[in-house]
PDB file of N, CA and C in Angstrom:
ATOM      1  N   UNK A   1     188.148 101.429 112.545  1.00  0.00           N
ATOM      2  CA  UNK A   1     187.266 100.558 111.783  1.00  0.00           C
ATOM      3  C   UNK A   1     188.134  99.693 110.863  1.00  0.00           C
ATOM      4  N   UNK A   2     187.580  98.522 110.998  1.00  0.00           N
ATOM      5  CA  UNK A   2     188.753  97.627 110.308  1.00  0.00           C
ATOM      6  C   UNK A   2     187.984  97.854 108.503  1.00  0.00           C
ATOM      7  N   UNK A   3     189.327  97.144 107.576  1.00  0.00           N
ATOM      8  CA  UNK A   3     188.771  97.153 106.673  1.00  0.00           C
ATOM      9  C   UNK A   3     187.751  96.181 105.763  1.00  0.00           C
ATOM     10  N   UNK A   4     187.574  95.501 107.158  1.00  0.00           N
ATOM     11  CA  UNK A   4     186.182  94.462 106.512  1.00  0.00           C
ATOM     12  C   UNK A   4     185.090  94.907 106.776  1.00  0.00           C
ATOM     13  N   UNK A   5     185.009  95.764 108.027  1.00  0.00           N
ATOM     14  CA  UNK A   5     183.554  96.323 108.286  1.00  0.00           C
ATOM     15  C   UNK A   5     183.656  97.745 106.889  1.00  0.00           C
ATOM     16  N   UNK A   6     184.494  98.159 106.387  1.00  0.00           N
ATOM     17  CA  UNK A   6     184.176  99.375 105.572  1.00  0.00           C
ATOM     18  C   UNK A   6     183.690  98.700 104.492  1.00  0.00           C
ATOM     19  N   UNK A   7     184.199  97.712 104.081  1.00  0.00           N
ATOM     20  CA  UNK A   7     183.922  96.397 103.105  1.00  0.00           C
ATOM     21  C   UNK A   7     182.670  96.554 102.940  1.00  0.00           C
ATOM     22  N   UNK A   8     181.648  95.859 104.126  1.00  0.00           N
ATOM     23  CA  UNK A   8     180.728  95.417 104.027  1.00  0.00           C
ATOM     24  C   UNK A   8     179.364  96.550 104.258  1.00  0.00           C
ATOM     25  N   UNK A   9     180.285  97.592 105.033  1.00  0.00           N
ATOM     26  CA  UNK A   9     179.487  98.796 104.615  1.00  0.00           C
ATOM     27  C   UNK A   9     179.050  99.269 102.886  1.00  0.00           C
ATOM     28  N   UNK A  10     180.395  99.547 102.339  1.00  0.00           N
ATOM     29  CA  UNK A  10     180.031  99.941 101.260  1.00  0.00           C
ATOM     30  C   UNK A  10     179.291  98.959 100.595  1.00  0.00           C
ATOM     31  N   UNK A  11     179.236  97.332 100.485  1.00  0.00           N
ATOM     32  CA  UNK A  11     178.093  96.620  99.770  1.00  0.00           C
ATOM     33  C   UNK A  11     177.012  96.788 100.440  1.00  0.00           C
ATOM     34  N   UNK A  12     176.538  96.850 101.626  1.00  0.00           N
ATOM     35  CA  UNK A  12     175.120  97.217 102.201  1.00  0.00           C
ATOM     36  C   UNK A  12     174.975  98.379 101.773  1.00  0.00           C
ATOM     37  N   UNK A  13     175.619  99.752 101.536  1.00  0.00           N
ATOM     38  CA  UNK A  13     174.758 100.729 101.039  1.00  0.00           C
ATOM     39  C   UNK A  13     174.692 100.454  99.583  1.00  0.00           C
ATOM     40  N   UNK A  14     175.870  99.943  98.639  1.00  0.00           N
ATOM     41  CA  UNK A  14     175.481  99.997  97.027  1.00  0.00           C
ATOM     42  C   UNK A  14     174.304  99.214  97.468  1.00  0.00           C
ATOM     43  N   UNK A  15     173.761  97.759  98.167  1.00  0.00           N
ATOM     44  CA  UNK A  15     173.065  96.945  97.719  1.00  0.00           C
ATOM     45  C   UNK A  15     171.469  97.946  97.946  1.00  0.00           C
ATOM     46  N   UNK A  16     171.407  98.842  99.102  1.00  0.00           N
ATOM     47  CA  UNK A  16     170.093  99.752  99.078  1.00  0.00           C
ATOM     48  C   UNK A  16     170.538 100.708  98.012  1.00  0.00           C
ATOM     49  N   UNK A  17     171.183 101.641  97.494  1.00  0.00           N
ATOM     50  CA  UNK A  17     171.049 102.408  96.067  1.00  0.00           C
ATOM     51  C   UNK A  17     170.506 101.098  95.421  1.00  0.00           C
ATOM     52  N   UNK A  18     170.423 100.216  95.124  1.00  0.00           N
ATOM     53  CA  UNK A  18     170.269  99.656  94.246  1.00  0.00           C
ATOM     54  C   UNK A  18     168.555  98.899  93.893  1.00  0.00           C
ATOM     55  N   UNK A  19     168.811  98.556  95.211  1.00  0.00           N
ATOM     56  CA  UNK A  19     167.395  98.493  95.712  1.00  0.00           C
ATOM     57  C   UNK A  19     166.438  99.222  95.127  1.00  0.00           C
ATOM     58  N   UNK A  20     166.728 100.270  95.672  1.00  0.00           N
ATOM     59  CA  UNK A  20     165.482 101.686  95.441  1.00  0.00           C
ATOM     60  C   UNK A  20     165.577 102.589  94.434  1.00  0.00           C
ATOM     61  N   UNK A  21     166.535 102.386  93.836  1.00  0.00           N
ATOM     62  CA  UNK A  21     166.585 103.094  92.456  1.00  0.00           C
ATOM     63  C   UNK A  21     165.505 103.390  91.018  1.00  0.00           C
ATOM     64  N   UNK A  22     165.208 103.962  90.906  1.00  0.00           N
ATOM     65  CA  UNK A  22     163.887 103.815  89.463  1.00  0.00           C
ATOM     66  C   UNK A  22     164.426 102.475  88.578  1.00  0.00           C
ATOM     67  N   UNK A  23     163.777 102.227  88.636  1.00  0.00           N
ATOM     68  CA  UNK A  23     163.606 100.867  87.039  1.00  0.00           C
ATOM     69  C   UNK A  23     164.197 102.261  85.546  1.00  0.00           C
ATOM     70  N   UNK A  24     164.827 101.256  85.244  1.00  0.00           N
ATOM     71  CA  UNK A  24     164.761 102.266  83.953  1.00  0.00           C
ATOM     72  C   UNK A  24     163.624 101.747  82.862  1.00  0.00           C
ATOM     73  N   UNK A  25     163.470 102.824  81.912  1.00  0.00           N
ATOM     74  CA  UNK A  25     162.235 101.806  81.612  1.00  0.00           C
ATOM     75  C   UNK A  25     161.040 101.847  81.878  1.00  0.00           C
ATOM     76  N   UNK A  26     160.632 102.432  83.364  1.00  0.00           N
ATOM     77  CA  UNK A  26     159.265 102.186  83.783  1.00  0.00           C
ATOM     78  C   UNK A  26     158.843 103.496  84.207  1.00  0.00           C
ATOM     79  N   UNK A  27     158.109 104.240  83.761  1.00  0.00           N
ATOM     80  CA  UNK A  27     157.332 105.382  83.977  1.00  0.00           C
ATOM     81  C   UNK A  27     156.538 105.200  85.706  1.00  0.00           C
ATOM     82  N   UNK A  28     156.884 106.553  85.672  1.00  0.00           N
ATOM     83  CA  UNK A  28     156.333 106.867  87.555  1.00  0.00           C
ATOM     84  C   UNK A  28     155.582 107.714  87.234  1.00  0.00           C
ATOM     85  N   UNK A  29     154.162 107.655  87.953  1.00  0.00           N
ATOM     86  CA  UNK A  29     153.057 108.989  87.921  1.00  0.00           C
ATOM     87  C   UNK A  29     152.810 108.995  89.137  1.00  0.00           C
ATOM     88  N   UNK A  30     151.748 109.921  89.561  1.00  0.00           N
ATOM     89  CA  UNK A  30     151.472 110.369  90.688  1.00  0.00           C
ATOM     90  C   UNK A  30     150.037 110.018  90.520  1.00  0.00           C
ATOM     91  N   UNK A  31     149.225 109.620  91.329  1.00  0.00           N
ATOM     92  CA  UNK A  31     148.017 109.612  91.908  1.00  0.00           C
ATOM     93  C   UNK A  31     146.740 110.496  91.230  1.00  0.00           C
ATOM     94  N   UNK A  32     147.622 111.647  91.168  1.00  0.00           N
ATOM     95  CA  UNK A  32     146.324 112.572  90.170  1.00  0.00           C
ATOM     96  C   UNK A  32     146.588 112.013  88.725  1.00  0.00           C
ATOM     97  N   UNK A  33     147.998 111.618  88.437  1.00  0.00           N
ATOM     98  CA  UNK A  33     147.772 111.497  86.605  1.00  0.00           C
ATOM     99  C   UNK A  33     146.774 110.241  86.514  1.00  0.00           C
ATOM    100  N   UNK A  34     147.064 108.878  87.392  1.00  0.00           N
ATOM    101  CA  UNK A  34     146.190 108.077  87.602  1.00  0.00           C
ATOM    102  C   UNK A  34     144.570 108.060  87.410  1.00  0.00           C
ATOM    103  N   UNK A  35     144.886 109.538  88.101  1.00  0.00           N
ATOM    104  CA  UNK A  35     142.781 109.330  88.112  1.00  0.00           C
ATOM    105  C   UNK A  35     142.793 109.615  86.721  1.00  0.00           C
ATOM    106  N   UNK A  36     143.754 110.673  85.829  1.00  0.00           N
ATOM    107  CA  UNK A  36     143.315 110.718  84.500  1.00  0.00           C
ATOM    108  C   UNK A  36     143.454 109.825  83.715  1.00  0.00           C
ATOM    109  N   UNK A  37     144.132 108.802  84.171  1.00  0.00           N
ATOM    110  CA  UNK A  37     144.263 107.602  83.306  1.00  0.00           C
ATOM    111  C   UNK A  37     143.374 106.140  83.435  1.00  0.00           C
ATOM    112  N   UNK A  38     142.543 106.214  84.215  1.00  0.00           N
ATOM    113  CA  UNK A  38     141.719 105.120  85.030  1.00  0.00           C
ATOM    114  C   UNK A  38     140.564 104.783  83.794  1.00  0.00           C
ATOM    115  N   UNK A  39     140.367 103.726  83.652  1.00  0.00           N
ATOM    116  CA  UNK A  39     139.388 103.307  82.721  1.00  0.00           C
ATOM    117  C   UNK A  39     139.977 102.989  81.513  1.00  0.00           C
ATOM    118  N   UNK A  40     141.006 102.668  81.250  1.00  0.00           N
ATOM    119  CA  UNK A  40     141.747 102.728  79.798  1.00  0.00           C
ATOM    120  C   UNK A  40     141.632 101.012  79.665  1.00  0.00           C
ATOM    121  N   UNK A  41     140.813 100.431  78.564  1.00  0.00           N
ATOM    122  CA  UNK A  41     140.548  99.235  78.190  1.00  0.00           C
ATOM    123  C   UNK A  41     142.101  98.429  77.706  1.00  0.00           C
ATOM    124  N   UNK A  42     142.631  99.674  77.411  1.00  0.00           N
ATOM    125  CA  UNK A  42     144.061  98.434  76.892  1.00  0.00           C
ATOM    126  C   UNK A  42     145.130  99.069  78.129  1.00  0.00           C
ATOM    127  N   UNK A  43     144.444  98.936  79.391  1.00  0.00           N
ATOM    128  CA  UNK A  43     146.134  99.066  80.701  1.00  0.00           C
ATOM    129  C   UNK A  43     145.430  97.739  81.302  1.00  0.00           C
ATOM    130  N   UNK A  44     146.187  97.062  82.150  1.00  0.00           N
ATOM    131  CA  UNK A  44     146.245  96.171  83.105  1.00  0.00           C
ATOM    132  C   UNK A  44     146.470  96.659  84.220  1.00  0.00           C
ATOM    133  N   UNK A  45     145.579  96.969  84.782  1.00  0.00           N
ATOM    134  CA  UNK A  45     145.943  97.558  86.197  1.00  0.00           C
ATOM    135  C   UNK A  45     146.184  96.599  87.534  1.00  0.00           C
ATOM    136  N   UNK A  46     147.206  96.510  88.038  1.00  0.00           N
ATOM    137  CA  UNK A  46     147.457  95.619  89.259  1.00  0.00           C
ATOM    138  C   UNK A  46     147.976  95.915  90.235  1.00  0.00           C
ATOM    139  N   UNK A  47     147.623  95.348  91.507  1.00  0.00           N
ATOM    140  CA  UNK A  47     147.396  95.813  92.556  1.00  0.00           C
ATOM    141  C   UNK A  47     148.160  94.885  93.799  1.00  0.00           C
ATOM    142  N   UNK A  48     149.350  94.807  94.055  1.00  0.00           N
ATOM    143  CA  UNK A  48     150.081  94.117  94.440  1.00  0.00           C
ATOM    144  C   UNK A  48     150.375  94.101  96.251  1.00  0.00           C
ATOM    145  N   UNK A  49     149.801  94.669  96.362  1.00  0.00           N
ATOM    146  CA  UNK A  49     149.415  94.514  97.951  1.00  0.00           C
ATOM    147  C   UNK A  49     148.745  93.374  98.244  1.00  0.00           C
ATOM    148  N   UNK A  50     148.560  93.037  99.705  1.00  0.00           N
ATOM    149  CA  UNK A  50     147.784  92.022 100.440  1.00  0.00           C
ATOM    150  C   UNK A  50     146.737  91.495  99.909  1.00  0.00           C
ATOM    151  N   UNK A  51     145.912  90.127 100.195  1.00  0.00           N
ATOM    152  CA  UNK A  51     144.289  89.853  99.667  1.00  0.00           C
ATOM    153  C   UNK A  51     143.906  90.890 100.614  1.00  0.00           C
ATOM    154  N   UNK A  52     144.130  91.093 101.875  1.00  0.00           N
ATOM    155  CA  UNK A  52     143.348  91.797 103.303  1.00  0.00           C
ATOM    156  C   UNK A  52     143.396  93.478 102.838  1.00  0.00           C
ATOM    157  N   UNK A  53     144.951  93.778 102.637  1.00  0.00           N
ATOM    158  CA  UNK A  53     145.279  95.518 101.781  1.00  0.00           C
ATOM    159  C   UNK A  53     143.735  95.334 101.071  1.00  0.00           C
ATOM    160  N   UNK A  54     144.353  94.408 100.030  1.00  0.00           N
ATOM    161  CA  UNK A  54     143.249  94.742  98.717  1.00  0.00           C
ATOM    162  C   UNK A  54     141.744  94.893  99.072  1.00  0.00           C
ATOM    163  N   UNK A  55     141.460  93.962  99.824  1.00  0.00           N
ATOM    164  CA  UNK A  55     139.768  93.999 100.141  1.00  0.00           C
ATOM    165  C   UNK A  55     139.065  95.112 101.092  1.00  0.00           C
ATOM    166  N   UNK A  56     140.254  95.699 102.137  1.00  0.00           N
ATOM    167  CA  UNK A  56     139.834  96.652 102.662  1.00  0.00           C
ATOM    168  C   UNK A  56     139.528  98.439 102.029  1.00  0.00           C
ATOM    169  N   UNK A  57     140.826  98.201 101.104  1.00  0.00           N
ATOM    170  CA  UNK A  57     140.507  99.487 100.189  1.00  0.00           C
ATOM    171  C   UNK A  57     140.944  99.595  99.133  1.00  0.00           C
ATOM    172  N   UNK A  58     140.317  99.317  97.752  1.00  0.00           N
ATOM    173  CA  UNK A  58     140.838  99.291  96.333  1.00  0.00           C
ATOM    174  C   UNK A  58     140.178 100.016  95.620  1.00  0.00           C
ATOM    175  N   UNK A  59     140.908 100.401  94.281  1.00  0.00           N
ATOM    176  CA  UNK A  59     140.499 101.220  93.490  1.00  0.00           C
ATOM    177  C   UNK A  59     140.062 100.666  92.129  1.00  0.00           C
ATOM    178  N   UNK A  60     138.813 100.719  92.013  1.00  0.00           N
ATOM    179  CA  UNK A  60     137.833  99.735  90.784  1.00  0.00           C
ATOM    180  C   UNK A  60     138.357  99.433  89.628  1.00  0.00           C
ATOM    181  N   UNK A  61     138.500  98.436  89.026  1.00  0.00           N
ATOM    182  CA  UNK A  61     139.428  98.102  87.897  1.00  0.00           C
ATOM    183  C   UNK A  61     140.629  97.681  87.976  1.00  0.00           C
ATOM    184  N   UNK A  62     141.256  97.804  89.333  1.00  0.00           N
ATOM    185  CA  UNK A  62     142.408  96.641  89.784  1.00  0.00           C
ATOM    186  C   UNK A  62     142.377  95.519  90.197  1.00  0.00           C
ATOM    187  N   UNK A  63     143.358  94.606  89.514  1.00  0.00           N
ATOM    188  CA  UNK A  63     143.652  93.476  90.201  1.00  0.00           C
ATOM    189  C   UNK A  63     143.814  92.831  91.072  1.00  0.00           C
ATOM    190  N   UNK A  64     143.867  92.275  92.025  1.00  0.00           N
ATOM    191  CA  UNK A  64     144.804  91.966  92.915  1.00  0.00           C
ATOM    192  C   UNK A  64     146.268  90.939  93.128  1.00  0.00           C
ATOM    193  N   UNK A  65     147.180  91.094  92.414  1.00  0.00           N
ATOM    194  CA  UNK A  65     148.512  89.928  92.383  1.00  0.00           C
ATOM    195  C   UNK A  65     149.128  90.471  93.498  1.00  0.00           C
ATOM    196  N   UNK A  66     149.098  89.769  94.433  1.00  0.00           N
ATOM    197  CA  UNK A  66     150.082  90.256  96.139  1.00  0.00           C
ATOM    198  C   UNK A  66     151.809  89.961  94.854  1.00  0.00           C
ATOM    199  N   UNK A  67     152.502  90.600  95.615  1.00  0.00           N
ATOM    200  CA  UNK A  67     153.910  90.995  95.390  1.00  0.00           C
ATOM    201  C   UNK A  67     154.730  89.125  95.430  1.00  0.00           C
ATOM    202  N   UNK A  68     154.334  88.388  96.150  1.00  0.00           N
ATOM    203  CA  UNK A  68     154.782  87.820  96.195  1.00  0.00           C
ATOM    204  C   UNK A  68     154.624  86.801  95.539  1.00  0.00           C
ATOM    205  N   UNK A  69     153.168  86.657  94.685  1.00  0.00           N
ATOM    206  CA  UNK A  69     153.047  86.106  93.315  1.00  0.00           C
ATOM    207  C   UNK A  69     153.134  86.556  92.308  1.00  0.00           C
ATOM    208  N   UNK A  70     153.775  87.932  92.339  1.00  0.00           N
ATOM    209  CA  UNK A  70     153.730  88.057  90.742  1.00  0.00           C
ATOM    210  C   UNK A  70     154.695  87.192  89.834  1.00  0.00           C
ATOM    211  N   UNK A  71     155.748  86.991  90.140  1.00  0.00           N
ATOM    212  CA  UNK A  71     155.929  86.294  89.222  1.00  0.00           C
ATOM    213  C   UNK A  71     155.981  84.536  88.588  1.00  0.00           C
ATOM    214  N   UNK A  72     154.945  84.438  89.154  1.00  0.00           N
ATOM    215  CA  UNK A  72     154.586  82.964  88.936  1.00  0.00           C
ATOM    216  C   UNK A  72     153.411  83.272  88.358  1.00  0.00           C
ATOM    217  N   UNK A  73     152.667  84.726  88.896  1.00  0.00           N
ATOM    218  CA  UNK A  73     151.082  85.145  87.786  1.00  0.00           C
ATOM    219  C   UNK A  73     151.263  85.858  87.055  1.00  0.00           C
ATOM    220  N   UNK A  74     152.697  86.261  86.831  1.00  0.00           N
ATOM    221  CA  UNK A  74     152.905  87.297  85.686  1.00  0.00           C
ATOM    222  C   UNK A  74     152.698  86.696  83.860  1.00  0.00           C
ATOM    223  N   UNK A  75     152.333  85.171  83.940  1.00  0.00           N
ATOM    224  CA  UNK A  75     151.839  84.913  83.084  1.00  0.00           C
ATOM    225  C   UNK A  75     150.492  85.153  82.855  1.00  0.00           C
ATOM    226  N   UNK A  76     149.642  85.215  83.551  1.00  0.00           N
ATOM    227  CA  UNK A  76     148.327  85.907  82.999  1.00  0.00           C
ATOM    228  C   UNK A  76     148.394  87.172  83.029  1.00  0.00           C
ATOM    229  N   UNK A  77     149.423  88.143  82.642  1.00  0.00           N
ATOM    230  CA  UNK A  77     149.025  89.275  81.909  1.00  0.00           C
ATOM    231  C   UNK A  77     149.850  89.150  80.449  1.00  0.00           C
ATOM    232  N   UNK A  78     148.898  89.988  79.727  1.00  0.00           N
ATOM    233  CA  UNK A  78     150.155  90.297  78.463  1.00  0.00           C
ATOM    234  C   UNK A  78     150.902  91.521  78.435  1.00  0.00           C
ATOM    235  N   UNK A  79     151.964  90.899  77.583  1.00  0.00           N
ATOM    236  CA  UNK A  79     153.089  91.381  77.736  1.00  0.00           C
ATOM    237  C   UNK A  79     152.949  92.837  76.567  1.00  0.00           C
ATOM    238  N   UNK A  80     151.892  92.296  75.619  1.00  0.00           N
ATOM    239  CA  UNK A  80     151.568  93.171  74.944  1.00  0.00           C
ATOM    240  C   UNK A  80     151.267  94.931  75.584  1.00  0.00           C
ATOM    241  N   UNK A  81     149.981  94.680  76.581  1.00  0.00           N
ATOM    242  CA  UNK A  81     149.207  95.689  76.860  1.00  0.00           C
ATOM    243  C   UNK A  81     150.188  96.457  78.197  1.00  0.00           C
ATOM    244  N   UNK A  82     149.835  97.513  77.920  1.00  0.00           N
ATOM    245  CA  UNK A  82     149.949  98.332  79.415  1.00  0.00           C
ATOM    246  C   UNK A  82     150.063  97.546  80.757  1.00  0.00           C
ATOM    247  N   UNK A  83     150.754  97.875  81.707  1.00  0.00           N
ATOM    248  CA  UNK A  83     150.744  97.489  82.910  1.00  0.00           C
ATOM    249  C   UNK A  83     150.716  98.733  84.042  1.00  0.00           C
ATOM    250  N   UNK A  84     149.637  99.137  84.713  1.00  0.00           N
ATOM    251  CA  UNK A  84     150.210 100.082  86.069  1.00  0.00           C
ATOM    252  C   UNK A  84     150.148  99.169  87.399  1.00  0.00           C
ATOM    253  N   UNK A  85     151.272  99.193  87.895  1.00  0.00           N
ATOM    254  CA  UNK A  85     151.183  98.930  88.990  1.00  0.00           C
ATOM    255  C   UNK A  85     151.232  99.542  90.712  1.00  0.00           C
ATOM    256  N   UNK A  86     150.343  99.555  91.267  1.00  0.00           N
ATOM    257  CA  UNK A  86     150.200 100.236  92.467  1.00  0.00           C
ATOM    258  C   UNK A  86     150.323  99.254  94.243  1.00  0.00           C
ATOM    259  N   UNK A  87     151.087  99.669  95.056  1.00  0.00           N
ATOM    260  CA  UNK A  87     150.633  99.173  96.510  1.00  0.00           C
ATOM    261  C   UNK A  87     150.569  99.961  97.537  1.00  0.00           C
ATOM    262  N   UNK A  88     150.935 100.177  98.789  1.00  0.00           N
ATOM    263  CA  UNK A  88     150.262 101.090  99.686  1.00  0.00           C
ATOM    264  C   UNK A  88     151.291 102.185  99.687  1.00  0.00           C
ATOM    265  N   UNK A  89     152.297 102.085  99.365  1.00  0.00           N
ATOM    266  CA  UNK A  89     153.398 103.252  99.898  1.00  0.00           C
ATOM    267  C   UNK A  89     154.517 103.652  98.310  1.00  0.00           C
ATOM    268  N   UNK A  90     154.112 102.608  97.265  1.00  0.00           N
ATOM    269  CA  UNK A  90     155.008 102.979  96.584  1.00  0.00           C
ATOM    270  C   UNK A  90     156.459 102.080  96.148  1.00  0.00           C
ATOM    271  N   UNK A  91     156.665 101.256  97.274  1.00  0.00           N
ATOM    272  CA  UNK A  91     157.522 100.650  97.254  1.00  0.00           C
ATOM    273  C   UNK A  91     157.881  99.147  96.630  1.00  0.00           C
ATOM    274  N   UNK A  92     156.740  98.687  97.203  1.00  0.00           N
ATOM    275  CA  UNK A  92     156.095  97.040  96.625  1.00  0.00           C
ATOM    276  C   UNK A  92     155.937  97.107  95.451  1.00  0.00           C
ATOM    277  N   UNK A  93     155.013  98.618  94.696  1.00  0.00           N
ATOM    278  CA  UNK A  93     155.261  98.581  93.435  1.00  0.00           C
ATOM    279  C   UNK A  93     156.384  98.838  92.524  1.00  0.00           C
ATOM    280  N   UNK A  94     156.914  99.377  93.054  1.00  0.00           N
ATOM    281  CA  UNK A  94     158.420  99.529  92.550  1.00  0.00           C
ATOM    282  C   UNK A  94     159.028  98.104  92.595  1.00  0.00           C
ATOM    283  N   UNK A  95     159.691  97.439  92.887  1.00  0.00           N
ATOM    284  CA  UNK A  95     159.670  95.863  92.787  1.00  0.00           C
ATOM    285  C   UNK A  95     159.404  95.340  92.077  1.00  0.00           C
ATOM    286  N   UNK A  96     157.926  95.563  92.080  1.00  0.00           N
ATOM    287  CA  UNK A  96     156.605  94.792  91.259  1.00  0.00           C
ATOM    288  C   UNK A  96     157.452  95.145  89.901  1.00  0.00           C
ATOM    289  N   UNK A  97     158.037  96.501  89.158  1.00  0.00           N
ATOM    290  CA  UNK A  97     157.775  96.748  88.508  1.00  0.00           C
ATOM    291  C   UNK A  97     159.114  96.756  87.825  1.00  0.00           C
ATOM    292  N   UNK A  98     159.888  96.220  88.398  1.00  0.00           N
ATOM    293  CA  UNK A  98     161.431  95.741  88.429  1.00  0.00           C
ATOM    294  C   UNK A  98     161.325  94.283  88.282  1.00  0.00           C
ATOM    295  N   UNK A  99     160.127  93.459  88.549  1.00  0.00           N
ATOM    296  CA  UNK A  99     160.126  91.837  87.996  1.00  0.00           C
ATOM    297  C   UNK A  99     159.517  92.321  87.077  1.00  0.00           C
ATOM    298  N   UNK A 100     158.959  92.745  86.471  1.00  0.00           N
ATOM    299  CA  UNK A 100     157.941  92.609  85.283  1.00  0.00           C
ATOM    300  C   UNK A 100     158.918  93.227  84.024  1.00  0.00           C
ATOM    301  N   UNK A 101     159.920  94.141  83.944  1.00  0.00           N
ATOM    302  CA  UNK A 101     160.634  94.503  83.227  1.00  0.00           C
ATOM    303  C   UNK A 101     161.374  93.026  82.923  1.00  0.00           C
ATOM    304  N   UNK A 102     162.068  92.696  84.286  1.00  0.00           N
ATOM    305  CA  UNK A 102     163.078  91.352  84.022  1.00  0.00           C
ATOM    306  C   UNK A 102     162.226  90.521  83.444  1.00  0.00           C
ATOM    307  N   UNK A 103     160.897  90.682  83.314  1.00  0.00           N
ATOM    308  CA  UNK A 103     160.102  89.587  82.956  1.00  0.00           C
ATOM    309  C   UNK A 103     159.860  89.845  81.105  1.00  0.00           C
ATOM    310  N   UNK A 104     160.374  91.118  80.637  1.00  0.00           N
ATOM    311  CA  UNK A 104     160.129  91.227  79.250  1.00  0.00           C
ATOM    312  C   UNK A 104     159.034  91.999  79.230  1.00  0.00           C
ATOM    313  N   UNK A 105     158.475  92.542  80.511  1.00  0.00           N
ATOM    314  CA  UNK A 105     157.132  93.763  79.622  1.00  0.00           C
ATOM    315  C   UNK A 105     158.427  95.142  79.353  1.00  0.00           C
ATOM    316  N   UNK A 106     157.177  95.398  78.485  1.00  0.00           N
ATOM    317  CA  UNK A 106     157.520  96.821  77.949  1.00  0.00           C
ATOM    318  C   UNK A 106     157.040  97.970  78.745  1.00  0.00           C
ATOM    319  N   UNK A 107     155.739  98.107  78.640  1.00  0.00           N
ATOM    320  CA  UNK A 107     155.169  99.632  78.908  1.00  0.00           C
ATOM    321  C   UNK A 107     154.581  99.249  80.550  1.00  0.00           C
ATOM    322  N   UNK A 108     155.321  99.863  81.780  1.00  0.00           N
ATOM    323  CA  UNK A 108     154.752  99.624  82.585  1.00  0.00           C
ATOM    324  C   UNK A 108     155.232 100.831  83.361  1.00  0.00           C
ATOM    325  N   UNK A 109     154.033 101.260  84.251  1.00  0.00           N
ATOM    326  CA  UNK A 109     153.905 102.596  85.052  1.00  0.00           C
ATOM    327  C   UNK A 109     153.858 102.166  86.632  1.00  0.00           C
ATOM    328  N   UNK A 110     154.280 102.777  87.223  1.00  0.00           N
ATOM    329  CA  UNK A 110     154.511 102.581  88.712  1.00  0.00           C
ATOM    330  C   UNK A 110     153.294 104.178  89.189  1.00  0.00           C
ATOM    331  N   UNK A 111     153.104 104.033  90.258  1.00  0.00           N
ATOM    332  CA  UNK A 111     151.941 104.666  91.215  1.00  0.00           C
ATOM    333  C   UNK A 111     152.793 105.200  92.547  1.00  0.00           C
ATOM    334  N   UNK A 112     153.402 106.375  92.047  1.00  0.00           N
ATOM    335  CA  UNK A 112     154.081 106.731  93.149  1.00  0.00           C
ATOM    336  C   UNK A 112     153.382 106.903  94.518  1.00  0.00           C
ATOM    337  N   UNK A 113     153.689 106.728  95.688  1.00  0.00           N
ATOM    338  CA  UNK A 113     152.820 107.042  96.907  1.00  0.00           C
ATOM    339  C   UNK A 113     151.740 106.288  97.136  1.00  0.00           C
ATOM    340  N   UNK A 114     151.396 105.293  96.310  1.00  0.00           N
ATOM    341  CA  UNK A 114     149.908 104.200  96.165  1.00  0.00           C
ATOM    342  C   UNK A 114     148.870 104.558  96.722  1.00  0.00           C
ATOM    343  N   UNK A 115     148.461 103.858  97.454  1.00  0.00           N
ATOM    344  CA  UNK A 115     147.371 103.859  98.154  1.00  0.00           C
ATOM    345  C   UNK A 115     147.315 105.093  99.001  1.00  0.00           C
ATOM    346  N   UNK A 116     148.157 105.277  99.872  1.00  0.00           N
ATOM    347  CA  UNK A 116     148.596 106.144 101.323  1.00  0.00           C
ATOM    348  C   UNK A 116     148.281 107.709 100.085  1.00  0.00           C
ATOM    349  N   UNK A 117     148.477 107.696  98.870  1.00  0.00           N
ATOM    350  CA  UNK A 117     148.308 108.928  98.461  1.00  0.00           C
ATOM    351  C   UNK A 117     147.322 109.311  97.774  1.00  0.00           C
ATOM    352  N   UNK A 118     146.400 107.981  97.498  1.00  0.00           N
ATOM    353  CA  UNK A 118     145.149 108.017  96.334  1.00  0.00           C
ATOM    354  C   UNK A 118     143.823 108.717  97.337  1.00  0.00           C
ATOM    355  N   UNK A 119     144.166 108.429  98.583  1.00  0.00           N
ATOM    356  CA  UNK A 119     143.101 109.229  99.531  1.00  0.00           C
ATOM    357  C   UNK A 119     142.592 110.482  99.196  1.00  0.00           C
TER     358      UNK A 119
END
């Protein structure tokens, strides 16, 4: 193996550690703490999956900002209040929740397992 392919190995794997790593910063719950937390007037709950995800199966009191607008709609939330963010597997929200930090929120919770686990 030459030493450009080891090269470019080791930046393709740092670049996935990096990828998928927790946000620091951003609180992860699970699905059951969720249900205990559902209804809270000062969280922003958003929902970053598909319009089609969203309309086929959502959970009342979420948003819908697909992943790929949040941050051009991350101005209509405040920066003040709570943020949870959820999508089907966990992952999208994680992202989600890695722009919204870079974006200057504070208190924001990720939905481990999303959707695929709220069943």
């Amino acid at each position: 193996m030459s030493t450009a392919n080891i090269v470019i190995i080791i930046l393709l794997l740092g670049f996935l550690i990096w990828r998928f790593l927790p946000v620091k910063g951003v609180r992860n719950i699970s699905t059951a703490e969720l249900k205990g937390e559902l209804g809270n007037k000062d969280v922003q709950y958003i929902d970053v999956r598909t319009p089609g995800e969203f309309k086929g199966n959502s959970i009342k009191g979420f948003k819908n900002i697909p992943l790929d607008q949040l941050s051009s709609k991350a101005s209509s939330l405040s920066k003040e209040k709570a943020v949870v963010v959820i999508c089907q597997s966990g992952m999208r929200s994680a992202r989600a929740a890695k722009i919204l930090k870079g974006l200057d929120f504070k208190n924001i919770t990720n939905v481990k397992g999303g959707m695929s686990a709220w069943r």
